[in-house]
C-alpha atoms as a PDB file:
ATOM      1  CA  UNK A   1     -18.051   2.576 -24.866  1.00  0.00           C
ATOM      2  CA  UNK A   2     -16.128   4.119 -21.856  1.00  0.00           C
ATOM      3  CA  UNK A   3     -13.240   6.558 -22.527  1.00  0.00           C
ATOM      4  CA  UNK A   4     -10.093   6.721 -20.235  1.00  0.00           C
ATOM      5  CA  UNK A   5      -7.701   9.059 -19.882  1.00  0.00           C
ATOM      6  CA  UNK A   6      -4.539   9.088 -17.747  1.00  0.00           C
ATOM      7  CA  UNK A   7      -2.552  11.142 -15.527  1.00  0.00           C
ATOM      8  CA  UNK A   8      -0.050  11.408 -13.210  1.00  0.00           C
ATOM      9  CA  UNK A   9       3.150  10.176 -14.857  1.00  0.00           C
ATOM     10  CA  UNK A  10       6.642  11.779 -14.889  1.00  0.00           C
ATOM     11  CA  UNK A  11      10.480  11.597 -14.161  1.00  0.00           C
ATOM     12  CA  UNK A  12      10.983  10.258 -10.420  1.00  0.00           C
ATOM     13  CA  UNK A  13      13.892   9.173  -8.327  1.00  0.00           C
ATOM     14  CA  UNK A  14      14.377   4.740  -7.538  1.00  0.00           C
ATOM     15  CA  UNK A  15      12.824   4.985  -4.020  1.00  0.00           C
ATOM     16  CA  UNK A  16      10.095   7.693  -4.926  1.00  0.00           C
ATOM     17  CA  UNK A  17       6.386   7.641  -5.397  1.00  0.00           C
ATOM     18  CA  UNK A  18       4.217   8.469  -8.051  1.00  0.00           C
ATOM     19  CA  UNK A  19       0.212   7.997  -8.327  1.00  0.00           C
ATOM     20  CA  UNK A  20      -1.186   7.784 -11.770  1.00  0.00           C
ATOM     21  CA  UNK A  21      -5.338   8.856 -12.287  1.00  0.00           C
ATOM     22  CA  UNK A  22      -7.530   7.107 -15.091  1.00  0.00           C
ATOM     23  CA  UNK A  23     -10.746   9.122 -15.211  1.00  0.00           C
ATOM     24  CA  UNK A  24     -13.108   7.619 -17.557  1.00  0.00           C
ATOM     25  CA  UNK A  25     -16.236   8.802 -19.384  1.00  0.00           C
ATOM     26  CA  UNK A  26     -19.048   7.831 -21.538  1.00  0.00           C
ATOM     27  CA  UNK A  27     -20.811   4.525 -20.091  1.00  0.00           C
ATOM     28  CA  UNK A  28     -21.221   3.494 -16.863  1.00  0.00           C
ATOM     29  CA  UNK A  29     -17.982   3.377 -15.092  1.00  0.00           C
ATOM     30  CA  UNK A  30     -19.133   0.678 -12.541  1.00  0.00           C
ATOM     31  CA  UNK A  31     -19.853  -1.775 -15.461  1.00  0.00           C
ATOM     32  CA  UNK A  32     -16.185  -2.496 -15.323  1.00  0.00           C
ATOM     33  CA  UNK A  33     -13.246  -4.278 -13.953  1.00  0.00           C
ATOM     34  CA  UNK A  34     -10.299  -1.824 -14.633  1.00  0.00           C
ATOM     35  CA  UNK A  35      -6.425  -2.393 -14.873  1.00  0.00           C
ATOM     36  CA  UNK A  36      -3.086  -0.856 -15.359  1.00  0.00           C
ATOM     37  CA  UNK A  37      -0.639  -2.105 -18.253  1.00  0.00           C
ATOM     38  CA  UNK A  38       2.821  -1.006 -18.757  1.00  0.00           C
ATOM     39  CA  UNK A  39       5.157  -1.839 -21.879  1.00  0.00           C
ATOM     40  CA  UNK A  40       8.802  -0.609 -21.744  1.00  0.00           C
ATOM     41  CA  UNK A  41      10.556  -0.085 -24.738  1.00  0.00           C
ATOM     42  CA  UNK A  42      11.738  -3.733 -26.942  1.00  0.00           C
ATOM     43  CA  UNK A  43       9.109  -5.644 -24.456  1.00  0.00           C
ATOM     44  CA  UNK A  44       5.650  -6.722 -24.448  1.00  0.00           C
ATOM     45  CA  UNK A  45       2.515  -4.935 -22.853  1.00  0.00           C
ATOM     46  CA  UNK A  46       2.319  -6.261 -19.481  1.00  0.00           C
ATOM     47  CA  UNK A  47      -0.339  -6.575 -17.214  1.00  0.00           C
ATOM     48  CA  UNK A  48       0.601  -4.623 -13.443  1.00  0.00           C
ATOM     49  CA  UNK A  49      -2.705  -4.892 -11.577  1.00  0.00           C
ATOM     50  CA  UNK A  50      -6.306  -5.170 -12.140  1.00  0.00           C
ATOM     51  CA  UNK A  51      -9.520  -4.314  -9.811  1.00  0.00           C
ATOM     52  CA  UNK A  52     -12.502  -5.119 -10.046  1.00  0.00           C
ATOM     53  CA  UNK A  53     -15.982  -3.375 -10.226  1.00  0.00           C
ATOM     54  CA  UNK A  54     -16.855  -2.926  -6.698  1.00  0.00           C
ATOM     55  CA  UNK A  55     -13.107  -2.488  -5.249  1.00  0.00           C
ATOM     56  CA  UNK A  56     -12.971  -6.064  -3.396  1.00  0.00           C
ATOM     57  CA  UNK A  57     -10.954  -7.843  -5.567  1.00  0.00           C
ATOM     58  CA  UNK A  58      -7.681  -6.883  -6.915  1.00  0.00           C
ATOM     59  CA  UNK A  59      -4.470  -8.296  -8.872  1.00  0.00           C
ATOM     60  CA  UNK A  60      -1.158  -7.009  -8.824  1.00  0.00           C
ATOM     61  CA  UNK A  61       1.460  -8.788 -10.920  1.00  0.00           C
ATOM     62  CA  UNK A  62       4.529 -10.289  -8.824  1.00  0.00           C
ATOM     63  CA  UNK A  63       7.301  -7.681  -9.274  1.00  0.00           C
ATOM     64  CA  UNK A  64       5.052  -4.892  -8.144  1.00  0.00           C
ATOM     65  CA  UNK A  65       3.394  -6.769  -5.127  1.00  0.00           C
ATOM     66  CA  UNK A  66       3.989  -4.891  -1.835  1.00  0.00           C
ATOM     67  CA  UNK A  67       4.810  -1.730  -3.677  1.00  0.00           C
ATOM     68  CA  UNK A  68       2.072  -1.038  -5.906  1.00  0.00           C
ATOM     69  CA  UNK A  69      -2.020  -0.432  -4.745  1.00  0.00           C
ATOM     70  CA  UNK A  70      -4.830  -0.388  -6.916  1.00  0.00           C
ATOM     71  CA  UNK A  71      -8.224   1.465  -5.853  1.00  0.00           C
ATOM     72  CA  UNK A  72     -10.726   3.012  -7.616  1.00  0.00           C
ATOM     73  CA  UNK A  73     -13.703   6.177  -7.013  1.00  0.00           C
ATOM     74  CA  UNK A  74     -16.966   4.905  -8.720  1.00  0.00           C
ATOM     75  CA  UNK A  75     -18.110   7.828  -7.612  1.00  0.00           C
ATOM     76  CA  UNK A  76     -15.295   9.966  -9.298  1.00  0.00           C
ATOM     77  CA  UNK A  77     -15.362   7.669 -12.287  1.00  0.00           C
ATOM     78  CA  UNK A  78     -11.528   7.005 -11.598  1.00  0.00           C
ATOM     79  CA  UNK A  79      -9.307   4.646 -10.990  1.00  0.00           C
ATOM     80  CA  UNK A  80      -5.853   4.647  -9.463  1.00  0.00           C
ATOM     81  CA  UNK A  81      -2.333   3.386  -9.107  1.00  0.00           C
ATOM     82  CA  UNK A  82       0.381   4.590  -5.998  1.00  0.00           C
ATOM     83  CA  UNK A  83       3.387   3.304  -6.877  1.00  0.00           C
ATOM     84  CA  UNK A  84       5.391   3.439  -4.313  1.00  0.00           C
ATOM     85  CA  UNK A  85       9.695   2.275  -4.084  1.00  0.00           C
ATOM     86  CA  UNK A  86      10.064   2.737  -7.710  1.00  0.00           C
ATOM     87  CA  UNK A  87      12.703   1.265  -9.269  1.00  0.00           C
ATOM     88  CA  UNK A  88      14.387   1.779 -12.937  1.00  0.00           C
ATOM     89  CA  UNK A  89      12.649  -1.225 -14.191  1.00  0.00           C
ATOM     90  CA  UNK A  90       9.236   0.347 -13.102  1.00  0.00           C
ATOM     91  CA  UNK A  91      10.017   2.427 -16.551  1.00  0.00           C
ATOM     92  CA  UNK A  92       7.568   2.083 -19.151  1.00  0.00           C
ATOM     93  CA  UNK A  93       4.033   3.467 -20.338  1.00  0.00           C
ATOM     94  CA  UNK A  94       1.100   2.746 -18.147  1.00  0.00           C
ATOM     95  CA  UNK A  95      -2.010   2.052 -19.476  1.00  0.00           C
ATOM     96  CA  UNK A  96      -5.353   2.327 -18.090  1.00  0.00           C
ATOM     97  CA  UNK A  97      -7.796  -0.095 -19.476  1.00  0.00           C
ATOM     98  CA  UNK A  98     -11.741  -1.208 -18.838  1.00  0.00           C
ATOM     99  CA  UNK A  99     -12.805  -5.114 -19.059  1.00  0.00           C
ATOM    100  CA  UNK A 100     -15.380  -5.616 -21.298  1.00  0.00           C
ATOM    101  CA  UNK A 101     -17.359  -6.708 -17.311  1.00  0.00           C
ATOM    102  CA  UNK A 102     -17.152  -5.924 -14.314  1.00  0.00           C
ATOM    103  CA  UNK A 103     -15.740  -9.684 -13.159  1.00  0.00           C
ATOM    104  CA  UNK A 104     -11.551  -8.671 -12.663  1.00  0.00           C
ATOM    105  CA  UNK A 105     -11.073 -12.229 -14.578  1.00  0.00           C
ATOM    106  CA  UNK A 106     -11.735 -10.336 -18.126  1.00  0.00           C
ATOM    107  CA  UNK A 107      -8.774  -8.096 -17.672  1.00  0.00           C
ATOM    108  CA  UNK A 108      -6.439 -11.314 -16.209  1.00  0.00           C
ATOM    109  CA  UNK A 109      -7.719 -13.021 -19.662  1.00  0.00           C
ATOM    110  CA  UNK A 110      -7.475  -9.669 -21.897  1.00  0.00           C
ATOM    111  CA  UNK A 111     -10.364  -8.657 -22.951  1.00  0.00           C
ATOM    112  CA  UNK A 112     -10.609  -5.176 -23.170  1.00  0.00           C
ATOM    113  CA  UNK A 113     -13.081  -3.000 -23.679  1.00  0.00           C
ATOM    114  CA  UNK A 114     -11.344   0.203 -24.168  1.00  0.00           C
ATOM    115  CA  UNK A 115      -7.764   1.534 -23.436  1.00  0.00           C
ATOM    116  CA  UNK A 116      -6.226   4.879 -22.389  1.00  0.00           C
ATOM    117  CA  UNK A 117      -3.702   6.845 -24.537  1.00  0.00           C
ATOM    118  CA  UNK A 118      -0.788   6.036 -22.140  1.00  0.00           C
ATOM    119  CA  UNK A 119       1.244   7.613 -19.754  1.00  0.00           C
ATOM    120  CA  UNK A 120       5.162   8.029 -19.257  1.00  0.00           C
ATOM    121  CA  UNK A 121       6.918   6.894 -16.029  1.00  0.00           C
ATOM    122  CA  UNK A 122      10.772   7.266 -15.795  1.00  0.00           C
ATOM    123  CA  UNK A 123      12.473   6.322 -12.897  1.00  0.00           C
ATOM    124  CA  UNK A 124      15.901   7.088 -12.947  1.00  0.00           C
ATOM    125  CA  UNK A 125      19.037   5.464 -11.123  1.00  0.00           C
END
């Protein structure tokens, strides 16, 4: 089973940028479609965008289109999200998180194979 483990998050300014890193480790990385998930506090996990295992296909969930890219290193074993115009409601825990294929359908449906240990993004007013 692949393990992922996150970076990047922190305290940022509505309008600023951050990039979050999911390097992952343990079986092949390229098996898998990989996604971000983000739950802010009192509210559901929620899916913010997917890719999948080649890096032609991607998702991104309606409030983050435009501002959000997905991309991932199979060479690096890591996968990425630049968030860029962040706004309060951007606030939450992002999670990094491996389908159980490569197809980007299995994270769209939720079924993971393995999830990160979260990271904290605050964007303040």
């Amino acid at each position: 089973q692949v393990q992922l483990v996150e970076s990047g998050g922190g305290l940022v300014q509505a309008g600023g940028s951050l990039r979050l890193s999911c390097a992952a480790s343990g079986r092949t990385f390229i098996h898998y479609a990989m996604g971000w998930f983000r739950q802010a506090p009192g509210k559901e996990r929620e899916s913010v965008a997917a890719i999948n295992w080649a890096g032609g296909i991607t998702y991104y969930e309606d409030s983050v289109k435009g501002r959000f890219t997905i991309s991932r290193d199979n060479n690096r074993n890591t996968v990425y999200l630049q968030m860029n115009s962040l706004k309060p409601e951007d606030t939450a825990v992002y999670y990094c998180a491996a389908g159980v294929s490569g197809s980007i359908a299995t994270i769209n449906n939720g079924r993971i194979a393995s999830w990160g240990q979260g990271t904290q993004v605050t964007v303040s007013s």
